[in-house]
Protein backbone atom coordinates (compact mmCIF):
# COMPACT_ATOMS: atom_id res chain seq x y z
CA UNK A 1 -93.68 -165.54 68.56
CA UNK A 2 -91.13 -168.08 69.68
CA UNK A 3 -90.22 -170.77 67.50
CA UNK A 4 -90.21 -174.62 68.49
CA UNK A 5 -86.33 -174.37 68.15
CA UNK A 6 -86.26 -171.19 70.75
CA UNK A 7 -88.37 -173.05 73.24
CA UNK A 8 -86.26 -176.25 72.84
CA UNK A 9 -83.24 -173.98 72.78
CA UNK A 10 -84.38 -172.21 76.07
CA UNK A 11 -85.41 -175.00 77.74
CA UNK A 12 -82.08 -176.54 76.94
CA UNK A 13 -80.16 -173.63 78.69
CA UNK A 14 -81.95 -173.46 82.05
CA UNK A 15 -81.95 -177.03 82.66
CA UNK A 16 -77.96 -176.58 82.07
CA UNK A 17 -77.97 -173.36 84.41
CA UNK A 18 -79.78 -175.44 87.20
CA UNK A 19 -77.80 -178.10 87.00
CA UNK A 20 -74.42 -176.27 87.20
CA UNK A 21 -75.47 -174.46 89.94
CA UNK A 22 -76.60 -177.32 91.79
CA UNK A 23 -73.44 -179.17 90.91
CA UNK A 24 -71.46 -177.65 93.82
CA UNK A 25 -73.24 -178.89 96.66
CA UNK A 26 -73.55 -182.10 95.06
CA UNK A 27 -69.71 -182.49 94.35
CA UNK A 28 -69.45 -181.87 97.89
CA UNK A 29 -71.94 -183.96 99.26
CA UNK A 30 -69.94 -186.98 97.53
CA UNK A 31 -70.77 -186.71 93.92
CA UNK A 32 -73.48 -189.59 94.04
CA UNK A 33 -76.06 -187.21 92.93
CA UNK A 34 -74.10 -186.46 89.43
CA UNK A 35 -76.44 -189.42 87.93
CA UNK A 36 -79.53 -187.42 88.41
CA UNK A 37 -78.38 -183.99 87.26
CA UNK A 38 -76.97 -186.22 84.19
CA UNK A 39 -80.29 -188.06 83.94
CA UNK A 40 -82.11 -184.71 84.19
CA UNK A 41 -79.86 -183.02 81.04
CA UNK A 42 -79.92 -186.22 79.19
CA UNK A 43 -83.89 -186.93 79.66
CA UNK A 44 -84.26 -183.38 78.46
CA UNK A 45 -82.07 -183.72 75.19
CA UNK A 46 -84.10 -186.42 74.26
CA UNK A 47 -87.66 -185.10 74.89
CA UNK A 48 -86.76 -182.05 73.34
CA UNK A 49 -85.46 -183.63 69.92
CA UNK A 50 -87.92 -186.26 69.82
CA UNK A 51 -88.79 -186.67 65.75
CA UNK A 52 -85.64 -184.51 64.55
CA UNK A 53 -82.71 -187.52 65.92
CA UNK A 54 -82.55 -190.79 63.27
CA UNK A 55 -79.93 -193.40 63.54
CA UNK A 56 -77.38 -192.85 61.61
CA UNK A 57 -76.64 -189.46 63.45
CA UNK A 58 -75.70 -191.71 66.50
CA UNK A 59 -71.88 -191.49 66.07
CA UNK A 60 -69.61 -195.03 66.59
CA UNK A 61 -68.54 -194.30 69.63
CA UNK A 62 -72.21 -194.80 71.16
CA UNK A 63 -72.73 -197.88 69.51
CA UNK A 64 -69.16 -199.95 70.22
CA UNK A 65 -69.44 -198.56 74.00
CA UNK A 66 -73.21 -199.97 74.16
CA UNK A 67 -71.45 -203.34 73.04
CA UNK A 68 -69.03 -203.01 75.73
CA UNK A 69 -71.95 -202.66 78.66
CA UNK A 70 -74.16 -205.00 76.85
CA UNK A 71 -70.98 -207.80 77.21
CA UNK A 72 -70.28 -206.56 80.54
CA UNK A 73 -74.13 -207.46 81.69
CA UNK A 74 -74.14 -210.44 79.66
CA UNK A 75 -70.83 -212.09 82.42
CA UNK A 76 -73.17 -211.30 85.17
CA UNK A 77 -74.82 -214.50 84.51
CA UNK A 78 -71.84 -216.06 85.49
CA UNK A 79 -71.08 -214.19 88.04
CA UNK A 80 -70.50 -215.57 91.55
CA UNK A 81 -71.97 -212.49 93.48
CA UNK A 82 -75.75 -212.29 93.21
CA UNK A 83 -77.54 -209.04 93.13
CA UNK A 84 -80.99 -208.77 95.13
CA UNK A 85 -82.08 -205.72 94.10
CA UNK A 86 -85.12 -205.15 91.61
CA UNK A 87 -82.71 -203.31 88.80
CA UNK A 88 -79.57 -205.10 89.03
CA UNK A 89 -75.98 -202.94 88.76
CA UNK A 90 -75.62 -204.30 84.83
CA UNK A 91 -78.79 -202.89 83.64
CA UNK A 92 -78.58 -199.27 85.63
CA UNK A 93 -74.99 -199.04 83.72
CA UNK A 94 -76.32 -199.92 80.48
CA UNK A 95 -79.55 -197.74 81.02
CA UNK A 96 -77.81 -195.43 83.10
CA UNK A 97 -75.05 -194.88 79.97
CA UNK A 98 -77.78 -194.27 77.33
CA UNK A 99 -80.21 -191.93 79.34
CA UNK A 100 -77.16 -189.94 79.78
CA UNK A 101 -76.11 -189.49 76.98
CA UNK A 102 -78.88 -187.20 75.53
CA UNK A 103 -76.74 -184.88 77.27
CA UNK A 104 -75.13 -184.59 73.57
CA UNK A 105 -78.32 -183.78 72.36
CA UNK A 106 -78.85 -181.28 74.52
CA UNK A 107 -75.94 -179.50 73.90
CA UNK A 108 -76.55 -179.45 70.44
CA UNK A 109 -79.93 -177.58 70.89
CA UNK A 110 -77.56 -174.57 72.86
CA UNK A 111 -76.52 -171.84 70.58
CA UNK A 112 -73.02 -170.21 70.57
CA UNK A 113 -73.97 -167.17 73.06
CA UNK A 114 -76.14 -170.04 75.34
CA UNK A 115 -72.99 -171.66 75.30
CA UNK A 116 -70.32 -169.16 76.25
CA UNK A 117 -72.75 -168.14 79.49
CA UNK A 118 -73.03 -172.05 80.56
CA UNK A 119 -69.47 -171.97 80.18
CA UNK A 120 -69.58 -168.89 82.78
CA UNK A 121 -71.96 -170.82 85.26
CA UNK A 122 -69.48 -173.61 85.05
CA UNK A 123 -66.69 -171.46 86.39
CA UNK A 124 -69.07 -170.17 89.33
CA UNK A 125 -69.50 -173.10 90.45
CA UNK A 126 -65.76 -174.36 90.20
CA UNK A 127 -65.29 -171.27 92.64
CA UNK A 128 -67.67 -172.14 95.01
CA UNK A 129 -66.72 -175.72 95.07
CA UNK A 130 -63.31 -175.04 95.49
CA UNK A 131 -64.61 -172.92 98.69
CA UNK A 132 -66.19 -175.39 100.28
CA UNK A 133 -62.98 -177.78 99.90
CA UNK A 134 -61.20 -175.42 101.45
CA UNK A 135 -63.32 -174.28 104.25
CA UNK A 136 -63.55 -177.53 105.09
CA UNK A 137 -59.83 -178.71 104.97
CA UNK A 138 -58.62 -175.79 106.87
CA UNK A 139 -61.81 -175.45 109.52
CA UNK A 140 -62.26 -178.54 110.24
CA UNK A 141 -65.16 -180.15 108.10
CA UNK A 142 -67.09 -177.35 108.87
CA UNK A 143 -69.05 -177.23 106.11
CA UNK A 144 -69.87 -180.94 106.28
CA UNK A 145 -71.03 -180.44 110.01
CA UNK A 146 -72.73 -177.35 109.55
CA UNK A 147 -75.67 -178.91 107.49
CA UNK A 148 -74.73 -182.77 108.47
CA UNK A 149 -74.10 -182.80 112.13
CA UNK A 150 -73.07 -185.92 113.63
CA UNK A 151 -75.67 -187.65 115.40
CA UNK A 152 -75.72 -189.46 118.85
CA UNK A 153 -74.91 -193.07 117.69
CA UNK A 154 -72.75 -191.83 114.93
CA UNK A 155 -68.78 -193.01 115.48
CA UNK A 156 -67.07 -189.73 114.82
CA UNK A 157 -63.87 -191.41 113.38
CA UNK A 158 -66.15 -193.44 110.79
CA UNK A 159 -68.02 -190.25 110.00
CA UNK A 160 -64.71 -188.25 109.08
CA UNK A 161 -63.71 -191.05 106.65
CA UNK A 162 -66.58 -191.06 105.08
CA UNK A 163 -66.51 -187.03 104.94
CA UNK A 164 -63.10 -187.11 103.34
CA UNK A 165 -64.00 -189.93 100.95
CA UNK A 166 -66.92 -187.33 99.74
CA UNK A 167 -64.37 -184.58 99.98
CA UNK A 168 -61.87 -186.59 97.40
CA UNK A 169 -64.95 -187.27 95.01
CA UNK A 170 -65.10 -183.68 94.59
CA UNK A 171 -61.31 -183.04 93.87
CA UNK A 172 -62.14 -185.55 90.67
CA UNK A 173 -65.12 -183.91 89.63
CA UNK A 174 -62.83 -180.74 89.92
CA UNK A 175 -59.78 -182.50 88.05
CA UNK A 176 -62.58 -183.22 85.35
CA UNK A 177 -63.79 -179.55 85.37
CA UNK A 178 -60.04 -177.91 85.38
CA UNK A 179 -59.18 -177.49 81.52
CA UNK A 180 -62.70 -176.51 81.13
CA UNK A 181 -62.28 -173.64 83.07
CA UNK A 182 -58.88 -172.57 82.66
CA UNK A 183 -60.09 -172.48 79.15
CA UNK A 184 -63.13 -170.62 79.99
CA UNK A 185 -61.54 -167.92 81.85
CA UNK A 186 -58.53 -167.51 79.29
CA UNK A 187 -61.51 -166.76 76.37
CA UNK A 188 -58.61 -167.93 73.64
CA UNK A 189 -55.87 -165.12 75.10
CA UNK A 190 -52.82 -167.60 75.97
CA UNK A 191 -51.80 -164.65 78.39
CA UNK A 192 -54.60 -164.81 80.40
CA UNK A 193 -55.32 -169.23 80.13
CA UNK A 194 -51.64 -169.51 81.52
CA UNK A 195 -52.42 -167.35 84.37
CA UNK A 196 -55.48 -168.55 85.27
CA UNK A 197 -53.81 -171.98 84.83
CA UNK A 198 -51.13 -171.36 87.37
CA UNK A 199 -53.36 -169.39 89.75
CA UNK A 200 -56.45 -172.52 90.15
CA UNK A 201 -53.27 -174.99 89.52
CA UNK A 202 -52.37 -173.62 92.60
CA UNK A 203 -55.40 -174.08 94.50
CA UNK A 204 -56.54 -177.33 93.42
CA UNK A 205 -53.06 -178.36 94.12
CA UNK A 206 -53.63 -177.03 97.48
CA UNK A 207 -56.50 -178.81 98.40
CA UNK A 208 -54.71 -181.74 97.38
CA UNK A 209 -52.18 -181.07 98.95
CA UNK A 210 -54.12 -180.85 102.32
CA UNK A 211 -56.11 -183.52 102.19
CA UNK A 212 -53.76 -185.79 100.84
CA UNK A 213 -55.94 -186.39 97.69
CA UNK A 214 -53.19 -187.73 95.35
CA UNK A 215 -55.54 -188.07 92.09
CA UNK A 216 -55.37 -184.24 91.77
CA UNK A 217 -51.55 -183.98 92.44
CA UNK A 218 -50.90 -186.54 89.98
CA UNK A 219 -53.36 -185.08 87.29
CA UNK A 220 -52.06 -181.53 88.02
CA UNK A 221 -48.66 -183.55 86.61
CA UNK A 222 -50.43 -184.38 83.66
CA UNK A 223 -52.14 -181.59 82.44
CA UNK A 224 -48.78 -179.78 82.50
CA UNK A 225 -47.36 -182.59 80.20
CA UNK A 226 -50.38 -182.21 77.90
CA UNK A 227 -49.76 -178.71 77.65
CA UNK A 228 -46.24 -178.87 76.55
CA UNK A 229 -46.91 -181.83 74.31
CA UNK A 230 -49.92 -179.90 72.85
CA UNK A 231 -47.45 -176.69 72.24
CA UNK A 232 -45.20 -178.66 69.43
CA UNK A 233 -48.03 -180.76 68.38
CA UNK A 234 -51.85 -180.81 69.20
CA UNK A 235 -52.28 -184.00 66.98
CA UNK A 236 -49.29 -186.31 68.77
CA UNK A 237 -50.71 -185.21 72.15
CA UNK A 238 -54.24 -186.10 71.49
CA UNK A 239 -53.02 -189.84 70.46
CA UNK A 240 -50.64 -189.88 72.90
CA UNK A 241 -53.36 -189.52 75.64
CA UNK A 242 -55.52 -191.76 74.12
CA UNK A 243 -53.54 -194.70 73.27
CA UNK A 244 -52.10 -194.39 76.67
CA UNK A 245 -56.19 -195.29 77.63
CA UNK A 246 -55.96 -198.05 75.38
CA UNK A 247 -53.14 -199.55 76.65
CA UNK A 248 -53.63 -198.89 80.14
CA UNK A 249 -56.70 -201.27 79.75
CA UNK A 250 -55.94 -203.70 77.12
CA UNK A 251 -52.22 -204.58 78.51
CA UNK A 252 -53.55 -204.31 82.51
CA UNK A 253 -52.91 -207.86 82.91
CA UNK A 254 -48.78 -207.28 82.73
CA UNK A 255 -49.39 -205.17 85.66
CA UNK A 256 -48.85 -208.66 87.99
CA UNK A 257 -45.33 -209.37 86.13
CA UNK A 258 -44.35 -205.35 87.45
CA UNK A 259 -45.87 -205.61 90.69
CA UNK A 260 -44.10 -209.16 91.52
CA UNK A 261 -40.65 -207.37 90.75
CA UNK A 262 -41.09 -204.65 93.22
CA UNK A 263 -39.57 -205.91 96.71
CA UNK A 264 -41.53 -206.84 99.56
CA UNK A 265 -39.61 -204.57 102.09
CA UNK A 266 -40.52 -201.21 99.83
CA UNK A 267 -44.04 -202.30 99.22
CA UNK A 268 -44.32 -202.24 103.26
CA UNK A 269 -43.12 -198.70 103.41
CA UNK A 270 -45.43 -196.95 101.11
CA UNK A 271 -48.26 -195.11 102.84
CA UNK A 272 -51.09 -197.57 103.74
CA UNK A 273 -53.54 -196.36 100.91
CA UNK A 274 -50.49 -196.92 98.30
CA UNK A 275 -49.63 -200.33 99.83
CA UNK A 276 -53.22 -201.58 99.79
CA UNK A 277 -53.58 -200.46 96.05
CA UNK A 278 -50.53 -202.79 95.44
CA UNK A 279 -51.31 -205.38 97.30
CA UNK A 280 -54.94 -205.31 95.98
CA UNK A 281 -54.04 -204.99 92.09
CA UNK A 282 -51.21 -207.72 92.75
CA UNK A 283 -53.78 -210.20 94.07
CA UNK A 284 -56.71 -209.22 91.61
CA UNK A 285 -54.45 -209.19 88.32
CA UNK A 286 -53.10 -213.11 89.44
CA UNK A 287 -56.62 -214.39 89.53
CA UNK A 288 -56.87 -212.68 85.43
CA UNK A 289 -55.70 -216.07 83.62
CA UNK A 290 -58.39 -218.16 85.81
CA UNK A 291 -61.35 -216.75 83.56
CA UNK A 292 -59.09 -215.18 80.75
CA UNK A 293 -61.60 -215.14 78.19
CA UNK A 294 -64.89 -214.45 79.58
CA UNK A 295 -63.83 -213.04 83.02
CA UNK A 296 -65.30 -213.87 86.37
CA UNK A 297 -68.59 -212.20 85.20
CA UNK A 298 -69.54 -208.66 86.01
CA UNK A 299 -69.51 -207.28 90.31
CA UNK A 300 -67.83 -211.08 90.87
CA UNK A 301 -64.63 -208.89 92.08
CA UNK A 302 -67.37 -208.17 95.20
CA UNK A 303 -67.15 -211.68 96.65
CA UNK A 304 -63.34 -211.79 96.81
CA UNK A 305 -63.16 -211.31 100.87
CA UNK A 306 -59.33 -212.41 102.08
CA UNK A 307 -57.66 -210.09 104.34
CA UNK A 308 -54.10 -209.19 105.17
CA UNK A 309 -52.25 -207.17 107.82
CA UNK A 310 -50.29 -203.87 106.02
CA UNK A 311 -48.28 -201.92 107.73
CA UNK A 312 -50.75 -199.94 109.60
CA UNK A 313 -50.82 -203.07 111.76
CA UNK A 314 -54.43 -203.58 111.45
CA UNK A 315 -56.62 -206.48 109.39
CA UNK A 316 -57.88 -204.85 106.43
CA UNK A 317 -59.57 -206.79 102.95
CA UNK A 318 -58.04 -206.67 100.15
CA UNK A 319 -60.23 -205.39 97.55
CA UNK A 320 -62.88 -202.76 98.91
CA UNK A 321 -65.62 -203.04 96.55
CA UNK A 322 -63.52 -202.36 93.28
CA UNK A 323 -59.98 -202.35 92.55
CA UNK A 324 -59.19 -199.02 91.86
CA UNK A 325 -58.35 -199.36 88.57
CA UNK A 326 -60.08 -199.94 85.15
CA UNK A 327 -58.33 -202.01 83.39
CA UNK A 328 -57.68 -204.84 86.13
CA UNK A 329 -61.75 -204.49 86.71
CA UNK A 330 -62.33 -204.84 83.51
CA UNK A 331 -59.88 -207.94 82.86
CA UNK A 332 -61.21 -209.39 86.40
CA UNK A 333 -64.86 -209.66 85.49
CA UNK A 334 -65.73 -209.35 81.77
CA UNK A 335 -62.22 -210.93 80.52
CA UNK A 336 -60.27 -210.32 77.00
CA UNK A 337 -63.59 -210.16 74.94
CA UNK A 338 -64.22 -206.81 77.64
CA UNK A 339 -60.65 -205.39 77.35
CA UNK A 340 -61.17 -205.64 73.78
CA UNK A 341 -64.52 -204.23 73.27
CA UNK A 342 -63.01 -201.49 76.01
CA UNK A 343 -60.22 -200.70 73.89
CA UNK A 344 -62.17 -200.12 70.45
CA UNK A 345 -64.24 -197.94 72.44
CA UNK A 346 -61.78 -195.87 73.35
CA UNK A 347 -60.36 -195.79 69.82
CA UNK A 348 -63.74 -194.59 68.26
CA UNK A 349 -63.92 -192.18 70.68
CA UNK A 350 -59.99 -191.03 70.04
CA UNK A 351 -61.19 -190.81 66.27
CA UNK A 352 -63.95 -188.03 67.30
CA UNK A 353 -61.18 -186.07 68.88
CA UNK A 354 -58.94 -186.23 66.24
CA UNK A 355 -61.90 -184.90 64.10
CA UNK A 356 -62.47 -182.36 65.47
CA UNK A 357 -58.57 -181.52 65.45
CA UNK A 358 -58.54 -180.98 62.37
CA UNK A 359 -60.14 -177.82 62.21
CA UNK A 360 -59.70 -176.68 66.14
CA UNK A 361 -56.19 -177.18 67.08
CA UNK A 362 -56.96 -175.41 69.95
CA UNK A 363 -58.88 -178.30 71.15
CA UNK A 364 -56.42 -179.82 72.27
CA UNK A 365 -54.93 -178.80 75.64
CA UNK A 366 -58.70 -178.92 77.18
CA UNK A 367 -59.32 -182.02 75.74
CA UNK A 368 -56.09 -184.06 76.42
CA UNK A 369 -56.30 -182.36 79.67
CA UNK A 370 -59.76 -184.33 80.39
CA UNK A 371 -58.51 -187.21 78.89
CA UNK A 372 -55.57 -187.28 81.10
CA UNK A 373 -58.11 -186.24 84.34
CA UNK A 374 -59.80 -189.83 83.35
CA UNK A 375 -56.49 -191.52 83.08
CA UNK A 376 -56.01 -190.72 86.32
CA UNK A 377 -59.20 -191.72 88.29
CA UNK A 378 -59.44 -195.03 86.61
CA UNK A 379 -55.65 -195.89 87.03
CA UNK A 380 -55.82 -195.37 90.98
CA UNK A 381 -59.05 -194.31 92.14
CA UNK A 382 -62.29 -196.05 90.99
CA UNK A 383 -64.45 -198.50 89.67
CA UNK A 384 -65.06 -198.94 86.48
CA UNK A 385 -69.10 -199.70 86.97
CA UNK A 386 -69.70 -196.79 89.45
CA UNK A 387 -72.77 -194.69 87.73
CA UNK A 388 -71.74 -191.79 89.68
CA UNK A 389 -68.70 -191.45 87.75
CA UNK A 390 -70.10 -192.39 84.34
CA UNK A 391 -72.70 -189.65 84.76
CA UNK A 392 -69.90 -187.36 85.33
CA UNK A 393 -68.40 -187.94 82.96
CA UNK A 394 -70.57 -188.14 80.15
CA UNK A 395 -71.99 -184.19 82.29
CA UNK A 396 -68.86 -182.96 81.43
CA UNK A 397 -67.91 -184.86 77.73
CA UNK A 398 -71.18 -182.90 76.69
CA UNK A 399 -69.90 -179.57 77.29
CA UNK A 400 -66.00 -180.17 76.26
CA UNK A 401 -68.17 -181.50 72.78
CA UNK A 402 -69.10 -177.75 72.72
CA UNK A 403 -65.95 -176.00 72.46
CA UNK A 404 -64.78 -175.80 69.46
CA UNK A 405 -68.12 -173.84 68.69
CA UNK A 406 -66.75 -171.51 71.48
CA UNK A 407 -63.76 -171.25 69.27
CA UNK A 408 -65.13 -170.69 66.37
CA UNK A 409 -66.85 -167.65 67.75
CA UNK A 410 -64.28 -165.95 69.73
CA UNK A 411 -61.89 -166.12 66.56
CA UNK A 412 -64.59 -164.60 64.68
């Protein structure tokens, strides 16, 4: 008869199983449904561990990022922009954050063989989403079309945009996924990891390549550095990758004094999407000292609404929602008490790492490799309060937790 640890252990699994195999029509479809797979997984590591979890197994890093958020939606009562809806955008993050996070819990519940065929499922779907990227780059958006035709009053040209903005949230759920599954399919033979290293390099770099997604290019660039840092040492690696999180954050605000040296004349001859990023952290990072403390109070970024012409020739505003980049969004709106609180979580989280180091060495190239996938999306790419993204990656965190228990048992 099945014990209460089998059931919990099974349940575990499938949920996992679903979930990846879900995950590729959902990275394609924009990657807005990550915070329900994450919510499902996380719900479902805390209902099935309900009397065995107590306090002080909740590591630091949970705790000093729950500060963080908890700061974060204590600035949006000074905040200029005023949220209508029922649950405001603080209080999803900071519920959001800890629902997710029983994806940890689940995890643990998995045992080593569970494990190894999640880790299989995982590479399926990196496969099939790196299918649909490509059958829709090279035919077209087929894919897209195929099950979400454009309808009568649609504007095609606004419908492609959006298409291609879903497309590039994909490539970063697939930069996140990468040393994952090089990993996976290597199974601890260095052989076969640099092979299949170089062969899905290849691929992801081609989809990048195609649709001009430059996060993936430039985290391809990265992952290649953390590999040849990791080969003379795993530990310097891991803290280089992670004080380079800590300082992209916590020194953000010299970002101005960089920008305002770069001439006007080159600045106008970037593409438009690299000219509006400069012109938007430029113009974001000198309105930093006006709330230096406290910030302008959390989403207050939302309200700022001057325009400029680029060189596409065409009024566009500044800052579109966010602006693309962590640690100026983090300055902007919760100020140096937020960088701060940022910063030490970040470090508590770099001590888990280096942890674990100690007995995996191995650990490293995957890890840095996510670490540096992260780098990337918050330097250039995203928001720092989009729940999409902090489902994703908390999803993955989960399962990179699990490796070295993969390790362990393929050395054995």
């Amino acid at each position: 008869m099945p014990t209460k640890t089998d059931i919990r252990s099974k349940l575990n699994f499938w949920v996992w199983v679903i979930c990846l195999l879900l995950l590729p029509a959902i990275a394609h479809a924009g990657g807005l449904g990550m915070a329900v797979l994450a919510a499902i997984i996380g719900g479902t590591g805390y209902i099935s561990n309900i009397g065995r979890l107590s306090l002080q197994q909740i590591p630091g890093w949970f705790w000093m990022t729950t500060i963080f958020l908890i700061w974060a939606a204590i600035t949006s009562v000074w905040s200029p922009y005023h949220d209508t809806q029922f649950l405001r955008n603080p209080m999803k993050i900071v519920l959001g954050y800890t629902l997710f996070c029983g994806a940890f819990l689940s995890v643990q519940s998995l045992t080593a063989i569970q494990i190894s065929r999640i880790f299989k499922v995982l590479v399926f779907a990196f496969f099939v989403m790196s299918v649909l990227l490509i059958l829709d780059l090279v035919f077209g958006l087929m894919v897209t079309n195929l099950f979400d035709p454009p309808n009568q009053d649609e504007i095609i040209l606004e419908k492609n945009i959006q298409t291609f903005m879903n497309l590039g949230h994909s490539v970063a759920l697939a930069t996140m996924m990468f040393p994952l599954v090089v990993w996976g399919l290597g199974n601890g033979n260095r052989a076969r990891y640099l092979f299949a290293t170089a062969i899905l390099g290849v691929i992801l770099l081609g989809v990048a390549w195609a649709g001009k997604f430059n996060v993936g290019i430039i985290f391809l660039l990265l992952f290649a550095l953390s590999i040849v840092f990791t080969k003379f040492s795993p530990r310097f690696s891991a803290q280089f990758f992670v004080s380079a999180s800590i300082v992209l954050i916590v020194l953000a605000p010299l970002l101005y004094i960089v920008l305002s040296i770069i001439p006007v004349d080159l600045t106008s001859n970037l593409p438009t999407s690299w000219e509006h990023r400069v012109v938007m952290w430029k113009y974001v990072s000198s309105k930093i000292p006006e709330a230096l403390l406290l910030g302008h109070g959390f989403d207050s970024v939302r309200v700022l609404g001057e325009t400029y012409i680029g060189n596409a020739n065409y009024e566009m505003t500044i800052v579109s929602l966010h602006p693309h980049n962590f640690g100026i969004h983090i300055w902007y709106e919760t100020g140096m008490i937020g960088a701060i609180l940022a910063g030490l979580s970040i470090l508590f989280v770099g001590k888990e790492i280096l942890n674990q180091l100690h007995s995996n060495p191995g650990f490293a190239i995957p890890i840095c490799g996510f670490v540096a996938s992260l780098i990337v999306l918050g330097t250039v790419s995203y928001g720092v309060w989009q729940e999409w993204l902090w489902a994703s990656v908390i999803f993955f965190a989960a399962l990179y937790s699990k490796l070295p228990v993969l390790m362990d048992s393929s050395s054995s």
